[in-house]
N, C-alpha and C. Protein backbone atom coordinates (compact mmCIF):
# COMPACT_ATOMS: atom_id res chain seq x y z
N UNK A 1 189.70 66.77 98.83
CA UNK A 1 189.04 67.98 98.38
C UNK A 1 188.41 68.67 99.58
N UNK A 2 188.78 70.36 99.62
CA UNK A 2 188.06 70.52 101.11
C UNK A 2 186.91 71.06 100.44
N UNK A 3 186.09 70.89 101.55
CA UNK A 3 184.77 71.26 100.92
C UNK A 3 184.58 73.02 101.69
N UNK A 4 183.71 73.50 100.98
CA UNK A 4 183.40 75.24 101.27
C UNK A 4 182.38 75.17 102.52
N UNK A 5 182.21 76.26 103.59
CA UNK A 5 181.21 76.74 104.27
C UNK A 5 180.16 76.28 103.82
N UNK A 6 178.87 76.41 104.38
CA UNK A 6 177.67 76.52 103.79
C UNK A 6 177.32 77.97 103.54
N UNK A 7 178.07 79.50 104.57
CA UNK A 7 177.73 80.39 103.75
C UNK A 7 178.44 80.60 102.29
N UNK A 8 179.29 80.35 102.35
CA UNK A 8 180.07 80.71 100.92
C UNK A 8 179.61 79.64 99.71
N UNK A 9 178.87 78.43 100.15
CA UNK A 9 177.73 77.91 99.50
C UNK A 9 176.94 78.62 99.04
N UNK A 10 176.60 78.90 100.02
CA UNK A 10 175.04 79.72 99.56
C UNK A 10 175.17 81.31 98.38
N UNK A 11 176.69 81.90 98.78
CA UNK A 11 176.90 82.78 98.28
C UNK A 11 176.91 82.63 96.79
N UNK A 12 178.04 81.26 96.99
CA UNK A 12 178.18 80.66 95.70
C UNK A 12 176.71 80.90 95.00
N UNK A 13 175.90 80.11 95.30
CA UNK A 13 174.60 79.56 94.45
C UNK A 13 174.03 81.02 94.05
N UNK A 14 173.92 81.68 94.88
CA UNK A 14 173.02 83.23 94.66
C UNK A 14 173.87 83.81 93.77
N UNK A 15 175.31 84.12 93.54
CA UNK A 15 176.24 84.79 92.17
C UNK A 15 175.76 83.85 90.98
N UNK A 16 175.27 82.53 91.15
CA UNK A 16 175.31 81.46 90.15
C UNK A 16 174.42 81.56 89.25
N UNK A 17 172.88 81.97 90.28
CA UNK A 17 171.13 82.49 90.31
C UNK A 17 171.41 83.93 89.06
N UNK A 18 172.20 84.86 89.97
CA UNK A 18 172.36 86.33 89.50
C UNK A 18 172.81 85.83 88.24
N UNK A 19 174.13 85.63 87.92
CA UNK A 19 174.44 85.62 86.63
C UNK A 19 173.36 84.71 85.35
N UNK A 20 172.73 83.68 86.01
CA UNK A 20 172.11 82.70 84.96
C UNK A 20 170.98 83.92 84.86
N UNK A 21 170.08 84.52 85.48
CA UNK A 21 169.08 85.38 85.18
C UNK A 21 169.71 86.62 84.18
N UNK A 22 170.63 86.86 84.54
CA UNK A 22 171.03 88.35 83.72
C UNK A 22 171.53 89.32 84.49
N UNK A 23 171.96 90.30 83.56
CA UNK A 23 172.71 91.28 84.33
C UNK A 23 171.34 92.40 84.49
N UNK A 24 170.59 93.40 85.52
CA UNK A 24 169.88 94.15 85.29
C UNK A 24 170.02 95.10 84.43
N UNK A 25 168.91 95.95 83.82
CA UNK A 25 169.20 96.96 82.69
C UNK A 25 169.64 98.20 83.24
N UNK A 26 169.63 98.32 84.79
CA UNK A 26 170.36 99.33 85.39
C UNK A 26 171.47 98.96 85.63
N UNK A 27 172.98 99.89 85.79
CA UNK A 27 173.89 99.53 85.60
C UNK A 27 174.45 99.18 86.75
N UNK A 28 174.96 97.67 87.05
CA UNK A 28 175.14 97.27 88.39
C UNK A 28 176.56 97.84 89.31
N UNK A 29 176.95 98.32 88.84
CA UNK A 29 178.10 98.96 88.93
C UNK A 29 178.45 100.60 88.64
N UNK A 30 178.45 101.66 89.25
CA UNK A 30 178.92 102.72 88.58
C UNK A 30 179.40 103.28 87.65
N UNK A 31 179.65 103.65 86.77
CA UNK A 31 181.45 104.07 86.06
C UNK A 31 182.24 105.62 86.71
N UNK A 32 182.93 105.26 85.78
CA UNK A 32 184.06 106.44 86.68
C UNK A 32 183.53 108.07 85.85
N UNK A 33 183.19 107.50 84.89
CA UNK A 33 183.18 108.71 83.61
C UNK A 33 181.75 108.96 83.38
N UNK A 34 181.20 109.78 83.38
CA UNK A 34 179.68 110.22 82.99
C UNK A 34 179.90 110.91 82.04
N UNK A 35 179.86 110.83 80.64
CA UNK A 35 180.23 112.12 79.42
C UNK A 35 179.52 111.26 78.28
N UNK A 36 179.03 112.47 77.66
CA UNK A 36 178.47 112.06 75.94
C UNK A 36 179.14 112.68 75.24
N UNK A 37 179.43 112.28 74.30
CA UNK A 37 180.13 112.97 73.24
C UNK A 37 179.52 113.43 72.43
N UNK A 38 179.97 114.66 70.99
CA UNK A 38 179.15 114.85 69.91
C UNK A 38 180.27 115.80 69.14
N UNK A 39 179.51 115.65 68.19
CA UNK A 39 180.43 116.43 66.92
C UNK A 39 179.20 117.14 65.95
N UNK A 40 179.66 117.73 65.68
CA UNK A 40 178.97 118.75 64.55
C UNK A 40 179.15 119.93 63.95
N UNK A 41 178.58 120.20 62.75
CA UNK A 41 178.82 121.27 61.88
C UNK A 41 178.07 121.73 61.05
N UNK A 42 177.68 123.30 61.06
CA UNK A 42 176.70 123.66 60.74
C UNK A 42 177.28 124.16 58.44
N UNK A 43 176.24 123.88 57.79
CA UNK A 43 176.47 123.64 56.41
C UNK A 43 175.10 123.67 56.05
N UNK A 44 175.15 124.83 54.67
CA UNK A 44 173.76 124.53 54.17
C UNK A 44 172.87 124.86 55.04
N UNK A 45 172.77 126.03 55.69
CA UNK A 45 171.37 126.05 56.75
C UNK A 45 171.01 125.18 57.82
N UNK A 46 172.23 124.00 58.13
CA UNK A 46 171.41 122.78 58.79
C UNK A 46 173.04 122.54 59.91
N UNK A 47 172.12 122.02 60.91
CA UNK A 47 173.30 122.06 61.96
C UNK A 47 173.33 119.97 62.21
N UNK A 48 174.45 119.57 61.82
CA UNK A 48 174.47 117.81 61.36
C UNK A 48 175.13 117.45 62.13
N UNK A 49 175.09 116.28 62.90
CA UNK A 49 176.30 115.93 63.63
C UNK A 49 175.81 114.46 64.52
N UNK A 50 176.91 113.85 65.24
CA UNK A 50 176.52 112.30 66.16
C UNK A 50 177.04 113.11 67.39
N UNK A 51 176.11 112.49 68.01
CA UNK A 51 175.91 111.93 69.73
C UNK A 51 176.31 110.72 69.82
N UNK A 52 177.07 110.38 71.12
CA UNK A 52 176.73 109.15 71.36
C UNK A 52 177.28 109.25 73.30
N UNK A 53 176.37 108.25 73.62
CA UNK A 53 175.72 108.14 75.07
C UNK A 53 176.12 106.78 75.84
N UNK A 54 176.48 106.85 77.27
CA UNK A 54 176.67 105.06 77.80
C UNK A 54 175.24 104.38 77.06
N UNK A 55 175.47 103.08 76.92
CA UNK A 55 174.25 102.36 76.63
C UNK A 55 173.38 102.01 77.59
N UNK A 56 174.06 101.86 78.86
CA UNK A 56 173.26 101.35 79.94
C UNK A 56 172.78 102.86 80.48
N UNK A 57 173.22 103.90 80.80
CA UNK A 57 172.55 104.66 80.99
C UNK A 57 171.98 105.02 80.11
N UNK A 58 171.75 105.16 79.04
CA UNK A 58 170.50 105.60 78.11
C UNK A 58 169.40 104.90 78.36
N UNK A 59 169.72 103.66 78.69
CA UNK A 59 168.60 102.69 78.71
C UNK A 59 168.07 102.73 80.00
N UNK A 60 168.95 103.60 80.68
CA UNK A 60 167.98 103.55 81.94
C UNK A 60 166.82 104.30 81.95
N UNK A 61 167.84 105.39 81.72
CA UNK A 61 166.79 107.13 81.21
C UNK A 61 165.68 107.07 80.33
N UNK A 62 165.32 105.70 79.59
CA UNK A 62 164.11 105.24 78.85
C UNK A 62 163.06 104.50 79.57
N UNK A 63 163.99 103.47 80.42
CA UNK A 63 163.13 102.77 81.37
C UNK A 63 162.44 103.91 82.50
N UNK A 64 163.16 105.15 82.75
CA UNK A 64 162.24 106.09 83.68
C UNK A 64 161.18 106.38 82.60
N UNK A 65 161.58 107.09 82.02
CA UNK A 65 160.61 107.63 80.93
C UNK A 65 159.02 106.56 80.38
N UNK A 66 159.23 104.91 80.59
CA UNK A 66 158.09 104.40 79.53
C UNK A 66 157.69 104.06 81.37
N UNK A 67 158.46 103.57 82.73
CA UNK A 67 157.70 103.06 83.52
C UNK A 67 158.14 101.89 83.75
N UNK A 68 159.30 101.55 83.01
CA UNK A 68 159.47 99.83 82.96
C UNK A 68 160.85 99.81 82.13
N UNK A 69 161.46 98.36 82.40
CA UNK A 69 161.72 98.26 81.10
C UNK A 69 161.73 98.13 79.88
N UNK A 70 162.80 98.49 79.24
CA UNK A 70 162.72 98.97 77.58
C UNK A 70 163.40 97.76 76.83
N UNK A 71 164.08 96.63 77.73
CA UNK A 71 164.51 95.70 76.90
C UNK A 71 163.84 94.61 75.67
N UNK A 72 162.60 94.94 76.07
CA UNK A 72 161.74 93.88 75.01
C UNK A 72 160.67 94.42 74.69
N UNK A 73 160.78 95.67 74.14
CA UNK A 73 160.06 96.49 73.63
C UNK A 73 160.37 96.46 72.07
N UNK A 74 159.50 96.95 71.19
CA UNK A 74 159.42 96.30 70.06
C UNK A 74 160.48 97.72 69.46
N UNK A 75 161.33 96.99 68.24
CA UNK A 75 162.22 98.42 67.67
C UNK A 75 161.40 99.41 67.42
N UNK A 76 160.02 99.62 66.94
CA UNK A 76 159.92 100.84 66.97
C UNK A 76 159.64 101.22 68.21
N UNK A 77 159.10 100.70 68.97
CA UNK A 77 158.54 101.67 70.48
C UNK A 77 160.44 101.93 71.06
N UNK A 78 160.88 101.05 70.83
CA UNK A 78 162.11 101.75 71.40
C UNK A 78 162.70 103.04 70.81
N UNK A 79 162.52 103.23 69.31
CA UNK A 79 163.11 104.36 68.47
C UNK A 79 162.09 105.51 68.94
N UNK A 80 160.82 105.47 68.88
CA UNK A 80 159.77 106.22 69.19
C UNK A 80 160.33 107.02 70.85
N UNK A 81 160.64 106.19 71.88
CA UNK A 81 161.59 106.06 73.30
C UNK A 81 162.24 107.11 73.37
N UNK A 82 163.40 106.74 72.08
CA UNK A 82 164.69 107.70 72.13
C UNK A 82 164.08 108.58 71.56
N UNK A 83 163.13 108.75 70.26
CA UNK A 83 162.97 110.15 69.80
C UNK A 83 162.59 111.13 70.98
N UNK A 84 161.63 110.81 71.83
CA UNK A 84 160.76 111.29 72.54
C UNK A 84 162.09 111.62 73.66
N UNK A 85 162.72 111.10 74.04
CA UNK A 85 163.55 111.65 74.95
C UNK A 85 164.71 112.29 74.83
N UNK A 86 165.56 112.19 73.30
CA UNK A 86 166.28 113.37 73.29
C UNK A 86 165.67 114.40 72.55
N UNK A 87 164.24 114.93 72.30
CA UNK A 87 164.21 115.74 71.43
C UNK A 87 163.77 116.50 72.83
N UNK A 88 163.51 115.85 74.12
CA UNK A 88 163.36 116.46 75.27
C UNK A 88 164.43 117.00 75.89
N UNK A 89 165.88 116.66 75.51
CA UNK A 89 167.10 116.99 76.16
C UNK A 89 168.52 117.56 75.37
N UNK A 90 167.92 117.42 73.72
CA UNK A 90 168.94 118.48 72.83
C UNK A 90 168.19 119.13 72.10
N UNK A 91 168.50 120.39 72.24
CA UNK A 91 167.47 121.11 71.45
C UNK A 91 168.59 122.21 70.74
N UNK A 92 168.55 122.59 69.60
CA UNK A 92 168.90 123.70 69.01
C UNK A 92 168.27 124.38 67.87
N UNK A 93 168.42 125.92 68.75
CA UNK A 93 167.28 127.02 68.80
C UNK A 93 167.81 128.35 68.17
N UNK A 94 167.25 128.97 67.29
CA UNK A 94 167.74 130.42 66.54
C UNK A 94 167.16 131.33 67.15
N UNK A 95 167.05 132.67 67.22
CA UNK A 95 166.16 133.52 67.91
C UNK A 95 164.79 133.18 67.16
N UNK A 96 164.41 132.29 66.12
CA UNK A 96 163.17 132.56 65.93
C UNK A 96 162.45 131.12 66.40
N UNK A 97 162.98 130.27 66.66
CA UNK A 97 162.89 129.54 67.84
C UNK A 97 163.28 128.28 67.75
N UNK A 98 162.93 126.90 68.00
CA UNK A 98 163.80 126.04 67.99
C UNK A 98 163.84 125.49 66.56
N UNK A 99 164.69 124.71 66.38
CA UNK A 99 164.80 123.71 65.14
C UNK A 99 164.34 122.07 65.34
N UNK A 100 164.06 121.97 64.03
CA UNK A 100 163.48 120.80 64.33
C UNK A 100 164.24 119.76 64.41
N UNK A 101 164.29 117.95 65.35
CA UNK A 101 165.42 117.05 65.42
C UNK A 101 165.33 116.12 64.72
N UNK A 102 166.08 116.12 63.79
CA UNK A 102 165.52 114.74 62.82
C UNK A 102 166.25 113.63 63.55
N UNK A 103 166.12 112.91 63.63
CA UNK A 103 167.57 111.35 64.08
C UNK A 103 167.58 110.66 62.52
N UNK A 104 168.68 111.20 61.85
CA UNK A 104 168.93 110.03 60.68
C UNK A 104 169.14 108.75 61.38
N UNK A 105 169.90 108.29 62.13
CA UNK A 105 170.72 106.46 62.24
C UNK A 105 170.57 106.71 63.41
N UNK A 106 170.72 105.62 64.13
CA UNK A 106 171.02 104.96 65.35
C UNK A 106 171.89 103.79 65.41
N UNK A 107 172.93 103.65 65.76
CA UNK A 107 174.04 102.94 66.00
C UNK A 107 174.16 102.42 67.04
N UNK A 108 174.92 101.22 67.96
CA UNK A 108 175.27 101.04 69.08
C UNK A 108 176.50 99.87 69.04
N UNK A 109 176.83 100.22 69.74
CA UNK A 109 178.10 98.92 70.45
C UNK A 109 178.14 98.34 71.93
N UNK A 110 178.57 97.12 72.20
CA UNK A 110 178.22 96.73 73.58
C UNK A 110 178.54 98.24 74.59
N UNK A 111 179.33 99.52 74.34
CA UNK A 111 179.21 100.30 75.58
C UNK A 111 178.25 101.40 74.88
N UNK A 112 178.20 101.96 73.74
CA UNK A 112 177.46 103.47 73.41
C UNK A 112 176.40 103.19 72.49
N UNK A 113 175.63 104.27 72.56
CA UNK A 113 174.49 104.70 71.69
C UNK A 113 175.18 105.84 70.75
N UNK A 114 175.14 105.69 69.56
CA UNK A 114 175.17 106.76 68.41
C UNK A 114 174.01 107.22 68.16
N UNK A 115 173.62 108.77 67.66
CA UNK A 115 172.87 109.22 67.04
C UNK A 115 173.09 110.17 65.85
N UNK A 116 173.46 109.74 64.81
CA UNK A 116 173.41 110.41 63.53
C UNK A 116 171.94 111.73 64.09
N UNK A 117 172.15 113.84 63.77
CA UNK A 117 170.96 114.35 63.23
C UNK A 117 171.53 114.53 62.73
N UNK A 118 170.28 115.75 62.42
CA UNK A 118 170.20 117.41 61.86
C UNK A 118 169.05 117.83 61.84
N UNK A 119 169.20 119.49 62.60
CA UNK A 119 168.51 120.46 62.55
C UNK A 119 168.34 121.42 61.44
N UNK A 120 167.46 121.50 60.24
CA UNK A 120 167.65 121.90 59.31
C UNK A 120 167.03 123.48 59.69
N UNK A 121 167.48 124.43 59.02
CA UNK A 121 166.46 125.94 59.09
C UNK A 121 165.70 126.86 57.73
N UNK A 122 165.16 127.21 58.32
CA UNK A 122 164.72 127.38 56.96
C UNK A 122 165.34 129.10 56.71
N UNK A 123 166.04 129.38 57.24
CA UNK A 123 167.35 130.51 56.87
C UNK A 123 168.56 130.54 57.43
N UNK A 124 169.15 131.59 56.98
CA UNK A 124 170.81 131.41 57.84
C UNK A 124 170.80 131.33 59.07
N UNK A 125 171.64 130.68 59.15
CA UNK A 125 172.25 130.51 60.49
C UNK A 125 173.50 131.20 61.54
N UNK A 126 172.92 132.47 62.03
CA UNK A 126 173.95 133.09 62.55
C UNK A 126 174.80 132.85 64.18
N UNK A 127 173.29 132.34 65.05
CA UNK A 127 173.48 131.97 66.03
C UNK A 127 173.04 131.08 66.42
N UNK A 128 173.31 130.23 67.13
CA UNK A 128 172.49 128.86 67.67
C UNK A 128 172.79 128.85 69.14
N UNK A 129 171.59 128.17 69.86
CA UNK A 129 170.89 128.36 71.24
C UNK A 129 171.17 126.69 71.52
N UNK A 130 172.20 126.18 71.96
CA UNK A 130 172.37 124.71 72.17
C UNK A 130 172.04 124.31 73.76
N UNK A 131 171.02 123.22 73.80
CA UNK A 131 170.72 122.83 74.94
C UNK A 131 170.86 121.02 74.48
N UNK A 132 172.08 121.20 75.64
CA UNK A 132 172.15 119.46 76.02
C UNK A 132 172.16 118.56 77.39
N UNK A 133 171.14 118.76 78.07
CA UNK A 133 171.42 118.09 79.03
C UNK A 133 170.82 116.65 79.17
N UNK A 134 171.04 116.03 78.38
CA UNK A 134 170.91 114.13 78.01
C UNK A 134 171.63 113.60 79.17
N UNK A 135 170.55 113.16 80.39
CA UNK A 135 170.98 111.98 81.19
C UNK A 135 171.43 112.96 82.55
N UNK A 136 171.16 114.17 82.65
CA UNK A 136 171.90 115.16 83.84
C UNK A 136 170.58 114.69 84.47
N UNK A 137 169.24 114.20 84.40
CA UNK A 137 168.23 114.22 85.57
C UNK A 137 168.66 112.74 86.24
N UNK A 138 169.35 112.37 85.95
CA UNK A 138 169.77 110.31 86.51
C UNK A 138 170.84 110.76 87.15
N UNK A 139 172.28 111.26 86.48
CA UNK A 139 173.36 111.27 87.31
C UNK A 139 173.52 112.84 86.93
N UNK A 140 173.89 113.55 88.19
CA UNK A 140 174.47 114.91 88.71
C UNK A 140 175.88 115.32 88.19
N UNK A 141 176.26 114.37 88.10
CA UNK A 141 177.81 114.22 87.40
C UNK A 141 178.19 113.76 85.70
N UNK A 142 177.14 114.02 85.19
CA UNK A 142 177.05 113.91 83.74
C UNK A 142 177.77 115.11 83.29
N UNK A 143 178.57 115.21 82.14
CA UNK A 143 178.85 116.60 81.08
C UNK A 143 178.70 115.71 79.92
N UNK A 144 178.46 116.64 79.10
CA UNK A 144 178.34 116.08 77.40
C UNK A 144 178.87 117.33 76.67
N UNK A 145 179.46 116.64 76.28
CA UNK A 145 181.01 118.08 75.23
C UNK A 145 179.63 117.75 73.35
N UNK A 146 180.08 118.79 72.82
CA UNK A 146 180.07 119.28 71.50
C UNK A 146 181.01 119.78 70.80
N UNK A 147 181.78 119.50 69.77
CA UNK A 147 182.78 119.78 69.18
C UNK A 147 181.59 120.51 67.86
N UNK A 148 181.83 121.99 67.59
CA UNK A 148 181.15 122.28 66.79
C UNK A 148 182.16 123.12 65.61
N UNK A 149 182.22 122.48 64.55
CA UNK A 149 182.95 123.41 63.52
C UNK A 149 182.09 123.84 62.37
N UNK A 150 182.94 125.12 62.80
CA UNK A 150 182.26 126.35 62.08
C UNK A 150 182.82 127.20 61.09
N UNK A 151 182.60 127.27 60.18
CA UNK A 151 183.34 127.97 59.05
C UNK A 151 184.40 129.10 59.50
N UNK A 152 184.26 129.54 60.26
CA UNK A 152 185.40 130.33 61.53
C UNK A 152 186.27 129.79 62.31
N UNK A 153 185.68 128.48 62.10
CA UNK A 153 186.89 127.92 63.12
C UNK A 153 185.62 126.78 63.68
N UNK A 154 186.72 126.09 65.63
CA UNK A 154 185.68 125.23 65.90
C UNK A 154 185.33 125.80 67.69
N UNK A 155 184.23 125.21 67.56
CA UNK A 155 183.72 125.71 69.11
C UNK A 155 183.39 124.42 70.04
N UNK A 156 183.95 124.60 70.92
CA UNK A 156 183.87 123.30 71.55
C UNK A 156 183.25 123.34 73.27
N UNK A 157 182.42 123.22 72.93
CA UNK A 157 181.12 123.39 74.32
C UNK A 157 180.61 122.35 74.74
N UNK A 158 180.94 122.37 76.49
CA UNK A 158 180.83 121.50 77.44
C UNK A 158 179.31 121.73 78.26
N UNK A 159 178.55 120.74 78.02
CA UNK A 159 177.46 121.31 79.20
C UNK A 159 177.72 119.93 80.62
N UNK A 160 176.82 121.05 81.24
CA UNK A 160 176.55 120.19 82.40
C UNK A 160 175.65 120.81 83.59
N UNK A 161 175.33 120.13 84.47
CA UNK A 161 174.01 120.54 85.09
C UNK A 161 173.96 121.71 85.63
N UNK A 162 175.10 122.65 85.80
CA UNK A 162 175.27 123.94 86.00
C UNK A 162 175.23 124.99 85.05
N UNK A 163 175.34 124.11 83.75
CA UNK A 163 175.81 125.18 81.92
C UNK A 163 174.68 123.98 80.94
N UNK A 164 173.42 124.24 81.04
CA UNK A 164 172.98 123.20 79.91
C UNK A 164 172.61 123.72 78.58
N UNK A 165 172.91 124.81 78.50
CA UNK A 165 172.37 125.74 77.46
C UNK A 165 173.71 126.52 77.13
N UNK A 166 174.57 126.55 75.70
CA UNK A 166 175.03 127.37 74.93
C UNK A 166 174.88 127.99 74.08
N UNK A 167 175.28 129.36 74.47
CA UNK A 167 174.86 130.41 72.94
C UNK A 167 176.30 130.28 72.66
N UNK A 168 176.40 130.27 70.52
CA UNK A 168 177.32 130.20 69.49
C UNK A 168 176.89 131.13 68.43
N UNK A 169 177.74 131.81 68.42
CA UNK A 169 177.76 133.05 67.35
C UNK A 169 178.50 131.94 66.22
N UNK A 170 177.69 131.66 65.09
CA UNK A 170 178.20 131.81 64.21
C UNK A 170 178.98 132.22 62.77
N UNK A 171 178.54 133.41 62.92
CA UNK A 171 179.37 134.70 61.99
C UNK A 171 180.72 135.51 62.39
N UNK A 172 181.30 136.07 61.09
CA UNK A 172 182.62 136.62 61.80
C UNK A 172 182.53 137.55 62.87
């Protein structure tokens, strides 16, 4: 049996250390893709639809936000977390001014965060003032698309740290 270096020992033991402690809640690795997704459709006065976000970057963008990490934080301070930080980074707004964000659900899978809303109004809805920039203050290279269908058809709006704000005519 040949036996290893003592550096590649040592290397050994420190990957051995890393993995038995955990992986950090920042993401140790890059990805290739920075994008959120979403869907929605405005019905009934109310504009409804899911988000969903990397998990590890969301969780980072919380850990800036509380100071620390967010991994063993109790479910509500974590829901309280996310309210507080996307109602800071999606907003949709009528000329009479914004709407309010409800989060029905929260979902996740080992890679994304889901967010079930809706912005309800308390009249028609002709135009909407969409601001999404979720996660553009962490990475520069974030876009987050909206697929929005509209009784006219569908509108499908890309933001990103150059476009974080869309106006949508919703009438013919």
């Amino acid at each position: 049996m040949r036996r290893r270096a003592p550096a590649a020992r040592r290397a050994g033991a420190a990957l051995a250390v890393w993995l038995a402690v955990g992986l950090p809640a920042r993401p140790a690795w890059p990805h290739d893709i920075y994008i959120g997704y979403g869907q929605a459709e405005v019905r009934d006065q109310v504009l409804a639809g899911q988000l969903a976000y990397n998990r590890l970057d969301l969780l980072q963008a919380l850990a800036s936000l509380r100071g620390g990490p967010v991994e063993t934080v109790s479910p509500e301070e974590f829901d309280g977390l996310l309210r507080q930080y996307i109602e800071a980074h999606f907003q949709a707004a009528t000329a009479a001014g914004a709407l309010p964000l409800e989060i029905v659900e929260r979902t996740q899978n080992a890679d994304n965060v889901f967010l079930r809303f809706r912005c309800p109004s308390a009249a028609p809805l002709t135009s909407l003032r969409l601001r999404n920039d979720v996660l553009f203050e962490l990475f520069p290279q974030q876009v987050n698309t909206l697929t929005l269908r509209l009784a006219t058809g569908v509108s499908r709006c890309v933001f990103h740290p150059g476009r974080p704000v869309i106006e949508v005519s919703l009438g013919p």
